[in-house]
Protein backbone atom coordinates (compact mmCIF):
# COMPACT_ATOMS: atom_id res chain seq x y z
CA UNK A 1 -55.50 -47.20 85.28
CA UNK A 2 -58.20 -44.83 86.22
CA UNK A 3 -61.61 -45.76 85.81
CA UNK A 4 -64.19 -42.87 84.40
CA UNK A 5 -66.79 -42.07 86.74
CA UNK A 6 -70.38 -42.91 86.44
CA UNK A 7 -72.29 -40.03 86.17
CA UNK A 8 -74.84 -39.88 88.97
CA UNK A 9 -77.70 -37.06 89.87
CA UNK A 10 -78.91 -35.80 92.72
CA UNK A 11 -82.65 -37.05 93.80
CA UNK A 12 -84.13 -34.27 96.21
CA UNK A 13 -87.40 -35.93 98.16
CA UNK A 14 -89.73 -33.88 99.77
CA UNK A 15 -91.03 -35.31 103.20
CA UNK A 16 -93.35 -32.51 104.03
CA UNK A 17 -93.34 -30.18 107.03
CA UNK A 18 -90.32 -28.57 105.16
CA UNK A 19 -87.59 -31.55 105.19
CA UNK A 20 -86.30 -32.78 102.22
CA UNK A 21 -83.77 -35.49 101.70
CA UNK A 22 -81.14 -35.87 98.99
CA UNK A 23 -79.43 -38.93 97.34
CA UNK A 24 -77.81 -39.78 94.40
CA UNK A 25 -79.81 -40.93 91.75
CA UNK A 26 -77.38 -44.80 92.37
CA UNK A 27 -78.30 -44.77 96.35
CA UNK A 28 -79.40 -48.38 97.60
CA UNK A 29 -83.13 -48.80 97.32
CA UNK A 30 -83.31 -50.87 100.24
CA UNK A 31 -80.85 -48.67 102.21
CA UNK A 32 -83.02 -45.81 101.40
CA UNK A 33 -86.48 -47.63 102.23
CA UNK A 34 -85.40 -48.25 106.00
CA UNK A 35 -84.31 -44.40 106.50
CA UNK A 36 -87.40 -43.59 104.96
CA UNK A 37 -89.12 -45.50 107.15
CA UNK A 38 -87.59 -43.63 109.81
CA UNK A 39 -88.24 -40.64 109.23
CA UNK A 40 -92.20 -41.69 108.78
CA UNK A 41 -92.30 -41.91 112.07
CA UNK A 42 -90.95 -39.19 113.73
């Protein structure tokens, strides 16, 4: 059986200085947190 996919959307975060990042709207909050985090510092 094939399972329907769930419909996600792309979330487009601007980071200033030009960068933006994009993730589905479904992305692990903690996952993205930590990267976020990352790029804070650089």
């Amino acid at each position: 059986m094939i399972r329907p996919r769930k419909k996600t959307s792309v979330v487009t975060i601007e980071l200033g200085g030009g960068r933006r990042i994009r993730v589905e709207s479904d992305v692990d909050i903690e996952a993205l947190g930590r990267i976020l985090n990352v790029l804070e510092r650089r």
